[in-house]
C-alpha atoms as a PDB file:
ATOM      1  CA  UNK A   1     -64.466  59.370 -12.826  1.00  0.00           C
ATOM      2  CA  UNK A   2     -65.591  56.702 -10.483  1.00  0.00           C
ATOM      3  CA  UNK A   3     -64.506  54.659  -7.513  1.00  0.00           C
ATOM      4  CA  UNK A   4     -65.734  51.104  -8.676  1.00  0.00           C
ATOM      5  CA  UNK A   5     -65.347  48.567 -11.711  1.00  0.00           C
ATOM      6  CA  UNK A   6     -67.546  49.495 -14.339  1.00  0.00           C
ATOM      7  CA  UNK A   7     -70.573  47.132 -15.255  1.00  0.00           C
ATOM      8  CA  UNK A   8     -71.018  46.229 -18.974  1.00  0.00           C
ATOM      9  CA  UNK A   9     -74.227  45.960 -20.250  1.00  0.00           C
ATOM     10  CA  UNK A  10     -74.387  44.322 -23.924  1.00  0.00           C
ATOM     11  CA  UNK A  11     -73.737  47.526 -25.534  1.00  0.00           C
ATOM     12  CA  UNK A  12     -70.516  48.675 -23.494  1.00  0.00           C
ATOM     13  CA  UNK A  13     -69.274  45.037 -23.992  1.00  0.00           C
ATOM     14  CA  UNK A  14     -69.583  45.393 -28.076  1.00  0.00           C
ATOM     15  CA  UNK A  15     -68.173  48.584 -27.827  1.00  0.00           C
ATOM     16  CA  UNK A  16     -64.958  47.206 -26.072  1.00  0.00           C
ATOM     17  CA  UNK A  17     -64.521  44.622 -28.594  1.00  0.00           C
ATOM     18  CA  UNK A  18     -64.774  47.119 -31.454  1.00  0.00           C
ATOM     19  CA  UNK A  19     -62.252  49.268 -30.320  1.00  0.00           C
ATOM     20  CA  UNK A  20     -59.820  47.298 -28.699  1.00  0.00           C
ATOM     21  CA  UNK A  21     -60.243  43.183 -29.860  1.00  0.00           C
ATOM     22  CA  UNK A  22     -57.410  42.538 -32.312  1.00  0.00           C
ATOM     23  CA  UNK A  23     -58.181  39.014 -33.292  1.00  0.00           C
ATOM     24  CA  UNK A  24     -56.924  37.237 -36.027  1.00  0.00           C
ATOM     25  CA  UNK A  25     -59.263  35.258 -38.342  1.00  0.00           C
ATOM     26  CA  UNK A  26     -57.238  31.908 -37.081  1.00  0.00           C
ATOM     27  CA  UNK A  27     -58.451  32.797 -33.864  1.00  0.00           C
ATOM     28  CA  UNK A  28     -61.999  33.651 -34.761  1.00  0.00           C
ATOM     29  CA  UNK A  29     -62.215  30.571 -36.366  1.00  0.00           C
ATOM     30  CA  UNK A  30     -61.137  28.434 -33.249  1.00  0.00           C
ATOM     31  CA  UNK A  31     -63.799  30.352 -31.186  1.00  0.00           C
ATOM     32  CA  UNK A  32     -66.621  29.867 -33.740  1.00  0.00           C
ATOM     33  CA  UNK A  33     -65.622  26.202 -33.998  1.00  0.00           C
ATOM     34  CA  UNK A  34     -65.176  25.722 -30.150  1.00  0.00           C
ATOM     35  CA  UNK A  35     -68.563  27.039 -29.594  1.00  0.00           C
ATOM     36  CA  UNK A  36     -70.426  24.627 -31.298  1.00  0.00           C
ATOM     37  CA  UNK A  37     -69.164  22.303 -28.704  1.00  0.00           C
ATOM     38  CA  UNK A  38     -71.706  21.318 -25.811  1.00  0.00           C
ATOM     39  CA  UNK A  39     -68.479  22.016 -23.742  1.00  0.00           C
ATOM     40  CA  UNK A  40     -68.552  25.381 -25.454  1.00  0.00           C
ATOM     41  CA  UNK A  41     -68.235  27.223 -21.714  1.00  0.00           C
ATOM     42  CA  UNK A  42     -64.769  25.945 -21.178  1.00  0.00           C
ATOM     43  CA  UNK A  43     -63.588  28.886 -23.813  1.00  0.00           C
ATOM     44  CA  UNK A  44     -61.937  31.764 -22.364  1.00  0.00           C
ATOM     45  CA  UNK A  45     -63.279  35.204 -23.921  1.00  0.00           C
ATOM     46  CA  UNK A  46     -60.979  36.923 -26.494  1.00  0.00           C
ATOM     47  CA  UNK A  47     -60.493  39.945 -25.115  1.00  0.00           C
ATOM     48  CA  UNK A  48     -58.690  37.680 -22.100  1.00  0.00           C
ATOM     49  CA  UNK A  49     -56.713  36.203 -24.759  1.00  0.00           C
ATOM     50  CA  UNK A  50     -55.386  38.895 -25.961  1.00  0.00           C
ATOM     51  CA  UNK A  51     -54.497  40.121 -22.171  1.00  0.00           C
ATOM     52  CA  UNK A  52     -52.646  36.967 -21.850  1.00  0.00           C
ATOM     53  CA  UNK A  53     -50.791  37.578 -25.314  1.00  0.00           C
ATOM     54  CA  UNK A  54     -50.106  40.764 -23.732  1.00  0.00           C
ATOM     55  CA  UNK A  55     -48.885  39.520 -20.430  1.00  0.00           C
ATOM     56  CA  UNK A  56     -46.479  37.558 -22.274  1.00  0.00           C
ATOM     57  CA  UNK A  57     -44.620  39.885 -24.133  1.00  0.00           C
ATOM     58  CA  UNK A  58     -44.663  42.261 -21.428  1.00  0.00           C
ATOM     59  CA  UNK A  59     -43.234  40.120 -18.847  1.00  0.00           C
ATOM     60  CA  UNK A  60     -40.736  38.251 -21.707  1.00  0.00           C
ATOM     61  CA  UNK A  61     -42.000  35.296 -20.692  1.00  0.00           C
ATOM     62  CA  UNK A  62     -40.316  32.348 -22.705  1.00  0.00           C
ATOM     63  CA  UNK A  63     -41.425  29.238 -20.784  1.00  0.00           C
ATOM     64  CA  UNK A  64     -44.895  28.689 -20.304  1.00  0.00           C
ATOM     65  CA  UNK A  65     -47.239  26.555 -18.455  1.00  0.00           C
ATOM     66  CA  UNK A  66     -50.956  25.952 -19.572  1.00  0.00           C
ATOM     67  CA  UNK A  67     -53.064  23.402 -16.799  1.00  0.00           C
ATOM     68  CA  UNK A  68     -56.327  22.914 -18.848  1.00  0.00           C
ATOM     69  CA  UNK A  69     -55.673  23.905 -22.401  1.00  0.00           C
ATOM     70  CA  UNK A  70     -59.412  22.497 -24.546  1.00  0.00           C
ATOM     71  CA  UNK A  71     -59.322  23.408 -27.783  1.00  0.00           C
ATOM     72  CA  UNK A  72     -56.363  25.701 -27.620  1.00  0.00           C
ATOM     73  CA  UNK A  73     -57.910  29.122 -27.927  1.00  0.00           C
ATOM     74  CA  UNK A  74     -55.241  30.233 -25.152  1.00  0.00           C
ATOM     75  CA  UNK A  75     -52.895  28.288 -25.919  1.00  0.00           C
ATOM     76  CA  UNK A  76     -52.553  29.152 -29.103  1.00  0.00           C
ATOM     77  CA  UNK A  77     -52.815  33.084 -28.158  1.00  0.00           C
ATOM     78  CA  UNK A  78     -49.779  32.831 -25.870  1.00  0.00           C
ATOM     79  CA  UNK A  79     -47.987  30.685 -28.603  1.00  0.00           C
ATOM     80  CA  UNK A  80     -47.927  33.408 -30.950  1.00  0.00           C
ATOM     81  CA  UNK A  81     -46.857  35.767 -28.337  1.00  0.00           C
ATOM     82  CA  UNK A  82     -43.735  33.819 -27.159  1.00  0.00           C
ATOM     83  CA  UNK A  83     -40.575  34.984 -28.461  1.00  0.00           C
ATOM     84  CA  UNK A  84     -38.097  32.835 -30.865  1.00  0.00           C
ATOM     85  CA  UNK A  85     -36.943  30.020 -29.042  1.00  0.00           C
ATOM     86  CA  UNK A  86     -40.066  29.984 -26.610  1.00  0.00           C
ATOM     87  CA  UNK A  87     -41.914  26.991 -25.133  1.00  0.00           C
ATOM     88  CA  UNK A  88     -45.302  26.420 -24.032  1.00  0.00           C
ATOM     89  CA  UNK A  89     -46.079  22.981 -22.140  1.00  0.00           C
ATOM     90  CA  UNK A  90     -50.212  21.741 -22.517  1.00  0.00           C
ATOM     91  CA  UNK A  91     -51.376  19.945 -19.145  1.00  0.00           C
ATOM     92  CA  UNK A  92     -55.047  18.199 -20.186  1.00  0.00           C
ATOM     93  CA  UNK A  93     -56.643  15.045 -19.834  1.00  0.00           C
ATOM     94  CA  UNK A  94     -56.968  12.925 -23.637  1.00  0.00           C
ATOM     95  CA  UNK A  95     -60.081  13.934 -25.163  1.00  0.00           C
ATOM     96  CA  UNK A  96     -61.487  14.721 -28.721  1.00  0.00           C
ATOM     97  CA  UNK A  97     -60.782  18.292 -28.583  1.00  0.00           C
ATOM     98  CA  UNK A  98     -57.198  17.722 -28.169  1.00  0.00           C
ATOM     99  CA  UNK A  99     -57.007  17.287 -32.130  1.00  0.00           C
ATOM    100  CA  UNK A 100     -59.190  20.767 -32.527  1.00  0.00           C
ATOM    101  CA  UNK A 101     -56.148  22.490 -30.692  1.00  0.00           C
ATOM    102  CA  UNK A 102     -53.119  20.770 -32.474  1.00  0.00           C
ATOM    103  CA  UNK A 103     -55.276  21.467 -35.762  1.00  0.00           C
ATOM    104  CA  UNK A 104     -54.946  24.946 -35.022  1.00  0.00           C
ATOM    105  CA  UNK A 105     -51.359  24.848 -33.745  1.00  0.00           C
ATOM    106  CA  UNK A 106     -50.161  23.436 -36.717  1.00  0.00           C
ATOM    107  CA  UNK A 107     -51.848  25.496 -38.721  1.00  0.00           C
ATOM    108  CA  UNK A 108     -50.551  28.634 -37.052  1.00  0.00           C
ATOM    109  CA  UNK A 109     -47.259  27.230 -37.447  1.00  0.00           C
ATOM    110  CA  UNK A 110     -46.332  27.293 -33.146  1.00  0.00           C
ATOM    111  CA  UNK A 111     -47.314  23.257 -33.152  1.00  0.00           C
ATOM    112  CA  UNK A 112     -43.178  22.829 -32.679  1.00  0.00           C
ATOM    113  CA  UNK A 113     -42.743  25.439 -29.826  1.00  0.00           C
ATOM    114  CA  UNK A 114     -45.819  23.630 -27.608  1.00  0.00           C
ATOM    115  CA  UNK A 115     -45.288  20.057 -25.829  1.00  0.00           C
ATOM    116  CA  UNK A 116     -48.061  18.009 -24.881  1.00  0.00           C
ATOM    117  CA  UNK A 117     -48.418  16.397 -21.504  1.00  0.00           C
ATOM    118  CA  UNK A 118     -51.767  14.572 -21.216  1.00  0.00           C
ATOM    119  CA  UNK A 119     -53.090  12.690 -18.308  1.00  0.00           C
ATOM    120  CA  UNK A 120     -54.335  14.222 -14.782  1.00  0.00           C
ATOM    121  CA  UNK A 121     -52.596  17.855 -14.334  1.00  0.00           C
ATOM    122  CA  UNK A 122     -51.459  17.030 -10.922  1.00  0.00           C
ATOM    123  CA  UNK A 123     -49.553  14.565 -12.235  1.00  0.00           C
ATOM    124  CA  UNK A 124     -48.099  15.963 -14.725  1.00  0.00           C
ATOM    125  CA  UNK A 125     -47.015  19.203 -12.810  1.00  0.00           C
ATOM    126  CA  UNK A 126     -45.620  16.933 -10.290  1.00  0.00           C
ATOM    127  CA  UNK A 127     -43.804  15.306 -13.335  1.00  0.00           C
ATOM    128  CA  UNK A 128     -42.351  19.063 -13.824  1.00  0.00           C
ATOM    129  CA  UNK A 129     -41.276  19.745 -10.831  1.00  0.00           C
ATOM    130  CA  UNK A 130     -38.880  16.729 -10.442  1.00  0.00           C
ATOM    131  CA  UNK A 131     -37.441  17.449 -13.387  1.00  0.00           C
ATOM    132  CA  UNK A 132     -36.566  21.386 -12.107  1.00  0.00           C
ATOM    133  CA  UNK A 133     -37.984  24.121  -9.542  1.00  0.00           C
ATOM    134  CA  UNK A 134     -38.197  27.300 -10.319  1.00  0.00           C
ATOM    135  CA  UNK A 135     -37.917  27.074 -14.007  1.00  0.00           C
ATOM    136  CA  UNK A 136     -40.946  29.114 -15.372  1.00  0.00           C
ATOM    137  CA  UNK A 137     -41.867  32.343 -16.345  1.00  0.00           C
ATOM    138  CA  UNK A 138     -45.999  31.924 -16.540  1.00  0.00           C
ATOM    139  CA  UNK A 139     -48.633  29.217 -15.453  1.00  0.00           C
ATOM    140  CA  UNK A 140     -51.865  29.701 -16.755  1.00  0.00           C
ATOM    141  CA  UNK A 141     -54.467  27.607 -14.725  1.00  0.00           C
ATOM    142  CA  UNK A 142     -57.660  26.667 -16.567  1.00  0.00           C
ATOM    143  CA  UNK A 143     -58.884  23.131 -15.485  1.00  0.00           C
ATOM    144  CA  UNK A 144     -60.748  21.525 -12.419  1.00  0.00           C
ATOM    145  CA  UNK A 145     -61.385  23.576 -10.450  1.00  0.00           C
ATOM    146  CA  UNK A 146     -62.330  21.587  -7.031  1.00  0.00           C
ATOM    147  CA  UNK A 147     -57.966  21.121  -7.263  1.00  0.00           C
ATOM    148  CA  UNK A 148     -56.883  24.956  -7.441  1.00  0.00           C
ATOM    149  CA  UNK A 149     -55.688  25.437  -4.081  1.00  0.00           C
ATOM    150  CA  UNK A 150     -53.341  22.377  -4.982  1.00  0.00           C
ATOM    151  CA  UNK A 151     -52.202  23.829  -8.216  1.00  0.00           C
ATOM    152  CA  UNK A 152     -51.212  26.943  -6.254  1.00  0.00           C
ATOM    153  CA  UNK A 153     -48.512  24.963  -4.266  1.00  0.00           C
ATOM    154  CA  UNK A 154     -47.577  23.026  -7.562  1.00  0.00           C
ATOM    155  CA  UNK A 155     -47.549  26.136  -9.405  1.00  0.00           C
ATOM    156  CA  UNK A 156     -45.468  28.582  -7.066  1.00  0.00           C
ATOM    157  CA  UNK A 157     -42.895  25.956  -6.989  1.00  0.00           C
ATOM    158  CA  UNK A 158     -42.781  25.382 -10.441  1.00  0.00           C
ATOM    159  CA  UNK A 159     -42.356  29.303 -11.131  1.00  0.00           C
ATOM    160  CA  UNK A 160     -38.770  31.786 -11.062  1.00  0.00           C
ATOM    161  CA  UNK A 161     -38.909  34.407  -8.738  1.00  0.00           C
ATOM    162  CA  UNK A 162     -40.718  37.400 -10.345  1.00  0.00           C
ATOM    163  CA  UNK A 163     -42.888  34.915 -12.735  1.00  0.00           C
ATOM    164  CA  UNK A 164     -46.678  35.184 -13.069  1.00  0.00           C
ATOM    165  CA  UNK A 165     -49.688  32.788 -12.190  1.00  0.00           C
ATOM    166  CA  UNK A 166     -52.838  33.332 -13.701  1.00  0.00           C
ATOM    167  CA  UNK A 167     -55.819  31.262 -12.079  1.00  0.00           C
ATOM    168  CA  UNK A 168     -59.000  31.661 -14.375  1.00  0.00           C
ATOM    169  CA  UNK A 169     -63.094  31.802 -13.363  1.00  0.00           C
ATOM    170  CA  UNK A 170     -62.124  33.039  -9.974  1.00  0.00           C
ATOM    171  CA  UNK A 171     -65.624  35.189 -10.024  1.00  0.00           C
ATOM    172  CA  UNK A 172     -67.124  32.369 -11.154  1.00  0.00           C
ATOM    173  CA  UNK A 173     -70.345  33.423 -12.420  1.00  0.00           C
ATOM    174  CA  UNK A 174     -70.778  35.056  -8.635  1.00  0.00           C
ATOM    175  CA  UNK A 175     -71.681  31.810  -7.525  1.00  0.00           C
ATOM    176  CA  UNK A 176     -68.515  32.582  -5.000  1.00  0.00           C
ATOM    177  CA  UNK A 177     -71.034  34.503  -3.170  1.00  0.00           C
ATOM    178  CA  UNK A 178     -72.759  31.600  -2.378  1.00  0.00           C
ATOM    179  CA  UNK A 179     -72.915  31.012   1.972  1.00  0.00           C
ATOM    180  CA  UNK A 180     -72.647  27.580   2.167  1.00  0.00           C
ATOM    181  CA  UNK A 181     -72.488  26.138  -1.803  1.00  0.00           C
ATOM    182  CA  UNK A 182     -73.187  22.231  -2.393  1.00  0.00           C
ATOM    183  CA  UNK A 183     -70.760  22.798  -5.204  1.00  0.00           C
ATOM    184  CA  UNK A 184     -67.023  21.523  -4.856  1.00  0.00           C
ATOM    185  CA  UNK A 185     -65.771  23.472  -7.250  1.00  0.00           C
ATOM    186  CA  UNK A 186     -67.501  26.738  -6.191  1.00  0.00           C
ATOM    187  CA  UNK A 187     -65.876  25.680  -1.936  1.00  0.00           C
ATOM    188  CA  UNK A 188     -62.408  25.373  -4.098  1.00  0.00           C
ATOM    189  CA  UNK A 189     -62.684  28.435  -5.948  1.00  0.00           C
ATOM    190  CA  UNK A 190     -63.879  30.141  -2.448  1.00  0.00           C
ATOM    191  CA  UNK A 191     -60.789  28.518  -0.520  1.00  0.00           C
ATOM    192  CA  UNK A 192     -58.375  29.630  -3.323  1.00  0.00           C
ATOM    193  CA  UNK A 193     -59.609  33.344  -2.929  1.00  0.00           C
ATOM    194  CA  UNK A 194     -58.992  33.800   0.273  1.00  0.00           C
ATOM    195  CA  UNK A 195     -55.963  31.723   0.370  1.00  0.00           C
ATOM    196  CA  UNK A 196     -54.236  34.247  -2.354  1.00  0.00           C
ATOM    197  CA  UNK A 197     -55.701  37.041  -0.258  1.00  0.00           C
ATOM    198  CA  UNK A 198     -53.380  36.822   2.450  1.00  0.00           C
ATOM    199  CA  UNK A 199     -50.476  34.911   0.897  1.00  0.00           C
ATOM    200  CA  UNK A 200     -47.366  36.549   1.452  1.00  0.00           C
ATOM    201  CA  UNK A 201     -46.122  34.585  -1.390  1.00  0.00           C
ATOM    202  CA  UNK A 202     -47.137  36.641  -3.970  1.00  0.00           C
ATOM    203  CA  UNK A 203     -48.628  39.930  -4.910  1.00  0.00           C
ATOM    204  CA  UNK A 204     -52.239  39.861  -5.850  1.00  0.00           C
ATOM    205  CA  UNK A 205     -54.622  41.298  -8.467  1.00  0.00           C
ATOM    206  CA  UNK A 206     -58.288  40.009  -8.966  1.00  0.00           C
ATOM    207  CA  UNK A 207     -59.475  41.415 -12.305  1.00  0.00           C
ATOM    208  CA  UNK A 208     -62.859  41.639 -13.749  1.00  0.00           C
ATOM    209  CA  UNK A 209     -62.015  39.846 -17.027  1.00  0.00           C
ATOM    210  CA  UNK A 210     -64.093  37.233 -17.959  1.00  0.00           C
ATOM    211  CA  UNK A 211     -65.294  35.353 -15.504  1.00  0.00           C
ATOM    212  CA  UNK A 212     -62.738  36.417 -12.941  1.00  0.00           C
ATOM    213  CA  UNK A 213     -58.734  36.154 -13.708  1.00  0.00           C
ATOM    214  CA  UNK A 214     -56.319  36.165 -10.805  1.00  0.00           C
ATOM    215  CA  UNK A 215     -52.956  37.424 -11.281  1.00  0.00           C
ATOM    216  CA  UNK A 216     -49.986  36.210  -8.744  1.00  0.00           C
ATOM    217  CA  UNK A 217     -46.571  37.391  -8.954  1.00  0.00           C
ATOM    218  CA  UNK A 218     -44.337  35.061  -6.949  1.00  0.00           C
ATOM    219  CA  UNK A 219     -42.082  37.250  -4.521  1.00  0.00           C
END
């Protein structure tokens, strides 16, 4: 037994994959591809992946919300995870790798459940919420991260009652350790962690996945 969050060395970490990673060769594929990207560190580990999937059939969640969605490695594993009649909505800016992910989509056969909204995320969220409040079940946020604290406010109103927002690289490396960081991003990341700390909003759960994923559940 123990009182604290287990460290994984290299070995513990292999041996979690073996017994527990269930990933398709699709999704193996996507990963291997995305890597040789020199962007490669935007990819979200696939044991967080699956947790996602997971999330999503456990909370039923049928409309979706992905701010920052690369080459579609989450995408894609919420995609398959959403029930018939499901839909999952891509926030990203244009970029080459936006092919890479609809490549995959299509080929997994979801490309007709997931809409496309590309252009700044603020402004496409803010699209969102005029046309309807309160509408979604999950937002997954995955993008610049010097704007989290405003995706928070975009997000909560954006999501039902009971719905889940998942804010990712909220350990960041540990660079949120940092006293007084030069970093933007690393300030933002800071500011959004304490913010969720005491936000009566929501209830809260930091988890040691990856590099740090936040789970809210709006009140």
């Amino acid at each position: 037994m123990t009182q604290r969050t287990l460290q994984l060395d290299d070995a513990l970490y292999q041996y979690l994959l073996d017994v527990s990673l269930r990933e398709s060769p699709l999704l193996a594929r996507l990963r291997e591809e995305t890597a040789q990207l020199s962007q490669a560190r935007w990819q979200i580990a696939p044991e967080q992946g699956q947790f996602m999937a997971l999330l999503v059939r456990l909370t039923g969640a049928r409309r979706i919300v992905e701010v920052g969605t690369f080459t579609g490695y989450s995408a894609l594993c919420m995609a398959q995870a959403l029930g018939e009649g499901g839909r999952l909505i891509c926030c990203d800016l244009p970029g080459d790798y936006n092919a890479t992910a609809r490549r995959y989509f299509a080929e997994a056969g979801v490309a007709e459940s997931i809409e496309w909204r590309l252009g700044p995320a603020l402004e496409s969220l803010a699209a969102l919420a005029r046309e309807g409040q309160g509408v979604f079940d999950l937002i997954f946020v995955d993008a610049d991260k010097a704007n989290y604290p405003a995706y928070l406010e975009q997000a909560l109103f954006l999501l039902r009652q009971g719905g889940l927002l998942l804010f990712d690289n909220t350990l960041w490396s540990g660079r949120v350790l940092q006293r007084s960081p030069d970093s933007e991003d690393t300030r933002a990341i800071q500011a959004l962690n304490l913010a969720l700390r005491d936000d009566p909003r929501i209830d809260l759960s930091l988890l040691p996945l990856g590099d740090g994923l936040t789970l809210c559940r709006k009140r």
